[in-house]
Protein backbone atom coordinates (compact mmCIF):
# COMPACT_ATOMS: atom_id res chain seq x y z
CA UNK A 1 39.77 -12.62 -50.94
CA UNK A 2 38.37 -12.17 -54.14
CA UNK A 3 36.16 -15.55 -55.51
CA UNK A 4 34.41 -16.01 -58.64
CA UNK A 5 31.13 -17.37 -57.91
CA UNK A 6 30.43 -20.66 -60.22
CA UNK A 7 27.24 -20.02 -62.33
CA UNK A 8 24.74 -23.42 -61.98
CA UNK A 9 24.98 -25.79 -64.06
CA UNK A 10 22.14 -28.50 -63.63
CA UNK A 11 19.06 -26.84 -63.46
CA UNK A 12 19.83 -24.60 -66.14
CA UNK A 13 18.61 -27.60 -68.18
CA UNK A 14 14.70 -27.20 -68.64
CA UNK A 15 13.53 -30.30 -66.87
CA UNK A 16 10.55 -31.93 -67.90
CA UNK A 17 7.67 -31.11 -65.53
CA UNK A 18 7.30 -35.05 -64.30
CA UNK A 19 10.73 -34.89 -62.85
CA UNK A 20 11.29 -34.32 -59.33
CA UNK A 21 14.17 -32.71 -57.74
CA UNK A 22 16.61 -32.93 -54.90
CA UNK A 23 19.11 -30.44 -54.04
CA UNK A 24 22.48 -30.82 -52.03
CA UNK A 25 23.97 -27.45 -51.13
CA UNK A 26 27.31 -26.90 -49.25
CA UNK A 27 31.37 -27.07 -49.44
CA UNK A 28 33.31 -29.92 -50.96
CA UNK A 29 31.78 -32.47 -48.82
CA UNK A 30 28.67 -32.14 -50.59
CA UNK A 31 30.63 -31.62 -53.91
CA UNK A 32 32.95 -34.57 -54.07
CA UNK A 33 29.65 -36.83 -52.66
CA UNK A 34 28.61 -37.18 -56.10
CA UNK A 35 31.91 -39.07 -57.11
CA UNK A 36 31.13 -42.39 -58.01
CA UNK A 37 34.64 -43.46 -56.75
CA UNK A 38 33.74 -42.16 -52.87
CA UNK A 39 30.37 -43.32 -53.33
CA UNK A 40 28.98 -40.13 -50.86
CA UNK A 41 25.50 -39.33 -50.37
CA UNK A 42 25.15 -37.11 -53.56
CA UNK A 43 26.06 -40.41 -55.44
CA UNK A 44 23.92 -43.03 -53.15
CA UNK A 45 20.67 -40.89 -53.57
CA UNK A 46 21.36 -40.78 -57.14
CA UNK A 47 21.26 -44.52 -57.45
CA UNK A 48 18.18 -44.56 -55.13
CA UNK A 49 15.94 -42.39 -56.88
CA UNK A 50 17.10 -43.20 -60.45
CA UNK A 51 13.97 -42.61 -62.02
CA UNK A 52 12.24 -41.21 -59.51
CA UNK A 53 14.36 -37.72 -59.39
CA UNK A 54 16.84 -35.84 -60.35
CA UNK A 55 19.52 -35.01 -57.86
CA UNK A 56 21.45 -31.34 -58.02
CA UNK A 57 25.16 -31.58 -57.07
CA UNK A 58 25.03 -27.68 -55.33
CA UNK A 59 28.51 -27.96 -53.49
CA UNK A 60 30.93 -25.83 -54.43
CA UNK A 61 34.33 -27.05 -52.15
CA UNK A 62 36.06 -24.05 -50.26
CA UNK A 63 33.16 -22.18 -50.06
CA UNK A 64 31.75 -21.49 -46.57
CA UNK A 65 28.31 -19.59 -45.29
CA UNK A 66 29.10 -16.23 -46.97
CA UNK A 67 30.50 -16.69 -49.90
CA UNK A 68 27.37 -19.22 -50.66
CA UNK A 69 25.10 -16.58 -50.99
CA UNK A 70 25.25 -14.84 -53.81
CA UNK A 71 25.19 -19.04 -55.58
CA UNK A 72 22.22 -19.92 -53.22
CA UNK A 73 20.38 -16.37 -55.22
CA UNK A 74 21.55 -17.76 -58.64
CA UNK A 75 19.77 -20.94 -57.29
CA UNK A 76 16.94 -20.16 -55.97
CA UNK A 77 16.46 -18.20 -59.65
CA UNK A 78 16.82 -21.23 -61.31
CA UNK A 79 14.42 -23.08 -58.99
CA UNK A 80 11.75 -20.52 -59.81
CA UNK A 81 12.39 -20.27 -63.62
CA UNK A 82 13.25 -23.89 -64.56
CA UNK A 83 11.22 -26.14 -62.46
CA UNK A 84 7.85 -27.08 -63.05
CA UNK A 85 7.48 -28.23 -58.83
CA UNK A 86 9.13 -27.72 -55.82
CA UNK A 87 12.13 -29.93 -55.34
CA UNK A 88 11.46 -32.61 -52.70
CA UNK A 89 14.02 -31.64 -50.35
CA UNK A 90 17.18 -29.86 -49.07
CA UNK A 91 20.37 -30.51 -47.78
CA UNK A 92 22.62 -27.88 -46.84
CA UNK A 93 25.82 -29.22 -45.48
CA UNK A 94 28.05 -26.24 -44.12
CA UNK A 95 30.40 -25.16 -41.44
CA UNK A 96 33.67 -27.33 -42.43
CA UNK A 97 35.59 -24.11 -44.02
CA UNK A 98 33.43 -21.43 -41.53
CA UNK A 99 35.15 -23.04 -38.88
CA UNK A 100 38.34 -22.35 -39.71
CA UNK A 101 41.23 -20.01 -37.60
CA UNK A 102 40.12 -16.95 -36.78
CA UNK A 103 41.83 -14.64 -39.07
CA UNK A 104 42.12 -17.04 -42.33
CA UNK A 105 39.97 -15.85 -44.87
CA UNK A 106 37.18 -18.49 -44.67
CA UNK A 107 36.53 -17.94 -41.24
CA UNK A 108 33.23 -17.35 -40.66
CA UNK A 109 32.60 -16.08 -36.81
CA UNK A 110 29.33 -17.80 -35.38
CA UNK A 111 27.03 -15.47 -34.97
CA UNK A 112 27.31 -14.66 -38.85
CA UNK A 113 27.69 -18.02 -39.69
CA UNK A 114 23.84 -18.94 -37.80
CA UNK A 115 22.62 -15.72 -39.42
CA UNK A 116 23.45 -17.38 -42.84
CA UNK A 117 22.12 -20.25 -42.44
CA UNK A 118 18.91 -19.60 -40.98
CA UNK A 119 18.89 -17.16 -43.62
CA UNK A 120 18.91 -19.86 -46.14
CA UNK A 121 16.17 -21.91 -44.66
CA UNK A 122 13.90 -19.19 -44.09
CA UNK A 123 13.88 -18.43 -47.75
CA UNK A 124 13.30 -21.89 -48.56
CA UNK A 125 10.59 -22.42 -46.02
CA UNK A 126 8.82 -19.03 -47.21
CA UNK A 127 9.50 -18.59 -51.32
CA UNK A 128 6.36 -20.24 -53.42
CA UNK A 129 8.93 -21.88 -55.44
CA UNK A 130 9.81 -24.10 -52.73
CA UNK A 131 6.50 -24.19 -51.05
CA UNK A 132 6.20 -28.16 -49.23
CA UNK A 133 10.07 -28.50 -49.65
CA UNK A 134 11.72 -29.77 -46.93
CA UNK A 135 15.14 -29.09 -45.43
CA UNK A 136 17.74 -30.82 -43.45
CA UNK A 137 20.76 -29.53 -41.82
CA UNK A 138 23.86 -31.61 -41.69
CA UNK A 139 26.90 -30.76 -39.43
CA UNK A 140 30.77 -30.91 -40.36
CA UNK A 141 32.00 -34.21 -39.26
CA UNK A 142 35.13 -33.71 -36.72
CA UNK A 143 38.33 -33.14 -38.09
CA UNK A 144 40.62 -36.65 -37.80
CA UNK A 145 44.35 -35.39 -35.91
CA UNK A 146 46.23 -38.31 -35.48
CA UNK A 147 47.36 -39.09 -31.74
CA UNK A 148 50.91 -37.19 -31.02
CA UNK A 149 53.95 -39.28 -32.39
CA UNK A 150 57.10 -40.27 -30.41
CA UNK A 151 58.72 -37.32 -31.99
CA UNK A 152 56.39 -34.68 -31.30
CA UNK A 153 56.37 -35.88 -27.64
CA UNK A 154 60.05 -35.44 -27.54
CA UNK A 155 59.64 -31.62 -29.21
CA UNK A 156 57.71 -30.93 -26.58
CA UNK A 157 60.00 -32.07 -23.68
CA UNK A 158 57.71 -35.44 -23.21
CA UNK A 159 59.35 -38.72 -22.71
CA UNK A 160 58.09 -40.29 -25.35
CA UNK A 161 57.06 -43.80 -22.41
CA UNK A 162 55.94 -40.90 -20.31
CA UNK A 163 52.43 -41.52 -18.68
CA UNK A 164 49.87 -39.32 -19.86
CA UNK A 165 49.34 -36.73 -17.48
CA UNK A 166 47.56 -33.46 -17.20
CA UNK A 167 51.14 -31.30 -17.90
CA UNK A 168 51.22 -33.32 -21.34
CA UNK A 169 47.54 -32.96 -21.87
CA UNK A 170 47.56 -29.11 -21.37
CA UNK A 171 50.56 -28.54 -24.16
CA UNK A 172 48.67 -30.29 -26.66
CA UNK A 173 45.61 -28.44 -26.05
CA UNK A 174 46.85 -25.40 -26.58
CA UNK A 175 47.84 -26.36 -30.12
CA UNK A 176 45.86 -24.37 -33.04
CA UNK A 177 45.05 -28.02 -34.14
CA UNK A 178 42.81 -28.72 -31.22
CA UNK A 179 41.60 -25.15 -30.91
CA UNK A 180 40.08 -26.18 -34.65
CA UNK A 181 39.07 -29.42 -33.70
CA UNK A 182 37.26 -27.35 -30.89
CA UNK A 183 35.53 -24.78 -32.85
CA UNK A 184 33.91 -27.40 -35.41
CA UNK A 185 32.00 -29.25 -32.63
CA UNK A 186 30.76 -25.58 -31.46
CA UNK A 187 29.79 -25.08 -34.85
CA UNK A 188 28.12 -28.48 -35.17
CA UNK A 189 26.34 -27.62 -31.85
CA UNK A 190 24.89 -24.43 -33.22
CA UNK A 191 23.47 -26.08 -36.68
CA UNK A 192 21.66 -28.69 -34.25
CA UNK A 193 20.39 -25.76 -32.65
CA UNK A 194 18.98 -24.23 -35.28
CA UNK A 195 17.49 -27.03 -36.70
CA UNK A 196 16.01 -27.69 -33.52
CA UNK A 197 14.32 -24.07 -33.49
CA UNK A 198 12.44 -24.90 -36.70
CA UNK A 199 11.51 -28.62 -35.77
CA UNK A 200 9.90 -27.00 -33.07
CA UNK A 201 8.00 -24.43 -35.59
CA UNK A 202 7.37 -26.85 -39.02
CA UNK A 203 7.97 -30.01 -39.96
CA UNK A 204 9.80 -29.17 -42.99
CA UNK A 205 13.02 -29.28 -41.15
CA UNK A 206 15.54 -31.44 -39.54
CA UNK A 207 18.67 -31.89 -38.23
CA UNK A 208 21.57 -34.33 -38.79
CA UNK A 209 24.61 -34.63 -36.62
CA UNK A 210 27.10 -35.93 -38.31
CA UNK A 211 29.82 -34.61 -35.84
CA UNK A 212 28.08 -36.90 -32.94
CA UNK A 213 27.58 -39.46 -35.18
CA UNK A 214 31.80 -39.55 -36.30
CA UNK A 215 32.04 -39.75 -32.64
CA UNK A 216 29.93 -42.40 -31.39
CA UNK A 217 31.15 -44.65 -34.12
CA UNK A 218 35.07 -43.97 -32.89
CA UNK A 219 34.40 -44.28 -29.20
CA UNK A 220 32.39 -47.82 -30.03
CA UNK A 221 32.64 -49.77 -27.07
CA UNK A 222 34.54 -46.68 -25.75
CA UNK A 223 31.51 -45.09 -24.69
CA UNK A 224 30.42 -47.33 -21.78
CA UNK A 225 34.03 -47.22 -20.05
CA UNK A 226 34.18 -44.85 -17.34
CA UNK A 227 35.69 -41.66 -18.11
CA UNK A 228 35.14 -41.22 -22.06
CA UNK A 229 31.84 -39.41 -20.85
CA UNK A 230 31.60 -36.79 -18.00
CA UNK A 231 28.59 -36.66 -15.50
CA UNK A 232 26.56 -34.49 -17.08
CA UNK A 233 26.75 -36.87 -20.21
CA UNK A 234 29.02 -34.86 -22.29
CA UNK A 235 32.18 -36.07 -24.26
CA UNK A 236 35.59 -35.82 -22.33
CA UNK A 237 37.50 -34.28 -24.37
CA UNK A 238 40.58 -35.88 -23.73
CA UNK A 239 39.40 -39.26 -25.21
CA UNK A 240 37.63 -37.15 -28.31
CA UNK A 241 38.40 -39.14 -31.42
CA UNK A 242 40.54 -36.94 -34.08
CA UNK A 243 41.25 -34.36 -31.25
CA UNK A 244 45.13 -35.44 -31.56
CA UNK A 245 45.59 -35.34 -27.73
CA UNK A 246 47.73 -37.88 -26.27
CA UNK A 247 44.66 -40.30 -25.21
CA UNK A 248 42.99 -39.63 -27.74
CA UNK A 249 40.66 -42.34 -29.31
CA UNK A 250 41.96 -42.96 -32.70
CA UNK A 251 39.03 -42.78 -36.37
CA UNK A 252 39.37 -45.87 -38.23
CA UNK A 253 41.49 -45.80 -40.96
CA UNK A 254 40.00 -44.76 -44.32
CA UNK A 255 37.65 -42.90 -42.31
CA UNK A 256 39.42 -39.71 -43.64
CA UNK A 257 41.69 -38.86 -46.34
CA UNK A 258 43.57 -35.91 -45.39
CA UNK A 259 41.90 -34.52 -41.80
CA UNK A 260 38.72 -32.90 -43.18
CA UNK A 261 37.62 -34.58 -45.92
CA UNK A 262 35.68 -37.95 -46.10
CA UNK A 263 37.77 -40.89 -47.04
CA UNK A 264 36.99 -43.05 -50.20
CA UNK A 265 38.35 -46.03 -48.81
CA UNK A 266 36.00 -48.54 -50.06
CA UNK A 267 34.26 -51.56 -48.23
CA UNK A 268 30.74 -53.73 -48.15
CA UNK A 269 28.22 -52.71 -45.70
CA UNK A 270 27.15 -55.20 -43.64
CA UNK A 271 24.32 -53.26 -42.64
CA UNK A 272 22.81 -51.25 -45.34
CA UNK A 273 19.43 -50.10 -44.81
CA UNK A 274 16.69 -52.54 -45.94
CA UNK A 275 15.19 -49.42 -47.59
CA UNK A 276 17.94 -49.56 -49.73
CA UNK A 277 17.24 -51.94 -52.54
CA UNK A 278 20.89 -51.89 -54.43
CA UNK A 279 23.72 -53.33 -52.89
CA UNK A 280 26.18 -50.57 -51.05
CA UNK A 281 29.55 -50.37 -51.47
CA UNK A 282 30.52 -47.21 -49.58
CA UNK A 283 33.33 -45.35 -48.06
CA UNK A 284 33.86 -45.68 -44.24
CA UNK A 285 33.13 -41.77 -44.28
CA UNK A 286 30.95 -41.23 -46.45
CA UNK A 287 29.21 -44.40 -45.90
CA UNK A 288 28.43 -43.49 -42.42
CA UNK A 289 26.65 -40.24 -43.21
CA UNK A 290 24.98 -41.71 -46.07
CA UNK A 291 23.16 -44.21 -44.06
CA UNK A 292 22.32 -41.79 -41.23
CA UNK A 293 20.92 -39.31 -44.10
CA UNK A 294 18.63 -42.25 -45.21
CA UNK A 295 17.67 -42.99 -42.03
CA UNK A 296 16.60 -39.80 -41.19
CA UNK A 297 14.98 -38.96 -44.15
CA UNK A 298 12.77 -41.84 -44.05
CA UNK A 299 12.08 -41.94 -40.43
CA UNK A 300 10.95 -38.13 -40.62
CA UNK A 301 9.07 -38.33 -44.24
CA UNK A 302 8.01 -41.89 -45.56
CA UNK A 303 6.58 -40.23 -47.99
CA UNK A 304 10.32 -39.55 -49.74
CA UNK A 305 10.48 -43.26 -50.32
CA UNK A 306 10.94 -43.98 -53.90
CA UNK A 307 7.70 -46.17 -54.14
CA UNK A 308 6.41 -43.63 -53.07
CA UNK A 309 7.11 -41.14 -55.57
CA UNK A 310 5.80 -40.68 -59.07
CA UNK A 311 7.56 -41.98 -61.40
CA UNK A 312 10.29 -39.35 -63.22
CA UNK A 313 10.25 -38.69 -67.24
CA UNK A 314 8.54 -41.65 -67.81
C-alpha cells in the first residue's frame, strides 16, 4: 500500500530561539488531540504552556510504526535545522493501527513494531539536537465493543435470557473482534516494556498506560468484586471492558466515538489537576489521558511546570 508521506508543517517556521518546544508524534489519536472541539492532550498542553512553548501537532492518523519513519527523518531534520534548543519533551503515541488483523495492510507484527519504536527513542536519546529531551511512551487505549445484543445471541444459537456460560463465552471469543481487542493490550504490554528498559537506563524516559488506565476507570468499583481479577492479579478477561463478551463490563458512554477513537463528548472535570490553572472542559476520553499525561509529566519532571519555564517570545 502505497502512502504519501505528509511533509511537516510547524517547525518549518523558523522559531525564535526563546521559544521552547514540545512534540506529539503518533496516529490520529495524537492528531485529532489538537482539536479544540475534543479538547485532547495536544489541545490541553497548548493552553497550559501558552507562552511558555510551542506545541508540534506530529500525528499523522492511519499511520502506524513503519510508515512513521521516513516523517520521524523529515522531523528530526527539522529539529536540527530550525530550532535554536532541544524541544522539552516527547510523546510518541503508537500501536492503535500496528495492532490491527494480521494480514490488513497496517499490521505491524510485534517484534517489528518494538524494533520501531525503540528505534525512535534511541535516536532521540542519542542525536545532539535532542540532547536533555525527554520521552514518554503512551499505549493505545482498548478498543470499546459493545456487549453482544439480543440478536447476535440468537445468530449464534444463544437464547437471548440464556445464562452466561462458558459455551457462550468461547463463541464470542473466537470472534476477530476480540482477537483485536486481544492483540492491542499485548501491544500496550510491550510499549510498557520498553519504556521500562530505558527507565531503568536514563531518566529521560517514561511510560504511560493508557490501556490500564481505560480499564481501571471501566471496572470502577468492579475491581474489588471477586472474579474481575485472577490470582495472580491479572484482568479476567471475561469482565474486560470493550472486549464485547457477554459479561463484559461496559466504557461509559462518550468514552469512544466509533471503537478506536477517543470520544469528544464533552463534560466538567470535577477533578482537574491543581497544576492546572485554567478550567477543563474535556472529553471523557481524552480527558482521561490528558490528566494522566499531566500527572506523569509532573510527577517525573517538576521542572516541565510552566513556572518553571522561561518565558516563550517574550
Amino acid at each position: 500500500m502505497s502512502r504519501g508521506i505528509p511533509k511537516p508543517d510547524i517547525l518549518d517556521l523558523i522559531i525564535p530561539s526563546s521559544t521552547n518546544t514540545i512534540i506529539l508524534f503518533g496516529n490520529s489519536i495524537t492528531e485529532w488531540s489538537f482539536e479544540q472541539s475534543n479538547n485532547g492532550f495536544g489541545y490541553q498542553l497548548e493552553q497550559y504552556y501558552m507562552g511558555k512553548a510551542q506545541v508540534c501537532n506530529r500525528g499523522v492518523a492511519g499511520y502506524t510504526s513503519s510508515w512513521l519513519k521516513e516523517y520521524f527523518k523529515d522531523l528530526m531534520h527539522e529539529i536540527r535545522e530550525k530550532t535554536a534548543r532541544p524541544p522539552l519533551f516527547f510523546t510518541i503515541m503508537i500501536g492503535a493501527n500496528d495492532a490491527c488483523t494480521p494480514g490488513m495492510a497496517q499490521h505491524v507484527p510485534l517484534p517489528e513494531f518494538e524494533r520501531n519504536i525503540k528505534g525512535y527513542v534511541d535516536e532521540i536519546l542519542t542525536n545532539p539536537a535532542t540532547e536533555g529531551t525527554r520521552v514518554v511512551l503512551i499505549t493505545c487505549p482498548p478498543i470499546g465493543r459493545p456487549a453482544p445484543s439480543q440478536d447476535a445471541l440468537r445468530i449464534r444459537g444463544f437464547r437471548p435470557d440464556a445464562i452466561v456460560d462458558e459455551a457462550m463465552v468461547q463463541a464470542f471469543k473466537e470472534n476477530m473482534a476480540f482477537q483485536t481487542y486481544l492483540r492491542k493490550k499485548q501491544y500496550a504490554e510491550k510499549i510498557m516494556g520498553i519504556a521500562k528498559e530505558y527507565e531503568n537506563a536514563t531518566d529521560r524516559v517514561a511510560g504511560l498506560n493508557c490501556w490500564k488506565d481505560f480499564v481501571d476507570k471501566a471496572l470502577g468499583k468492579e475491581l474489588s468484586k471477586v472474579g474481575t481479577m485472577t490470582k495472580d492479579g491479572e484482568y479476567e478477561e471475561n469482565y474486560l471492558p470493550g472486549s464485547g463478551l457477554p459479561a463484559a463490563v461496559e466504557f461509559e458512554q462518550g468514552t469512544f466515538t466509533d471503537g478506536l477513537h477517543l470520544g469528544p463528548q464533552v463534560y466538567l472535570s470535577l477533578n482537574t489537576p491543581k497544576y492546572l490553572q485554567i478550567s477543563l472542559t474535556v472529553s471523557k476520553g481524552y480527558g482521561l489521558l490528558s490528566e494522566r499525561l499531566f500527572e506523569l509529566l509532573f510527577s517525573k519532571w517538576p521542572e516541565l511546570r510552566s513556572q518553571n519555564l522561561e518565558g516563550g517570545d517574550s
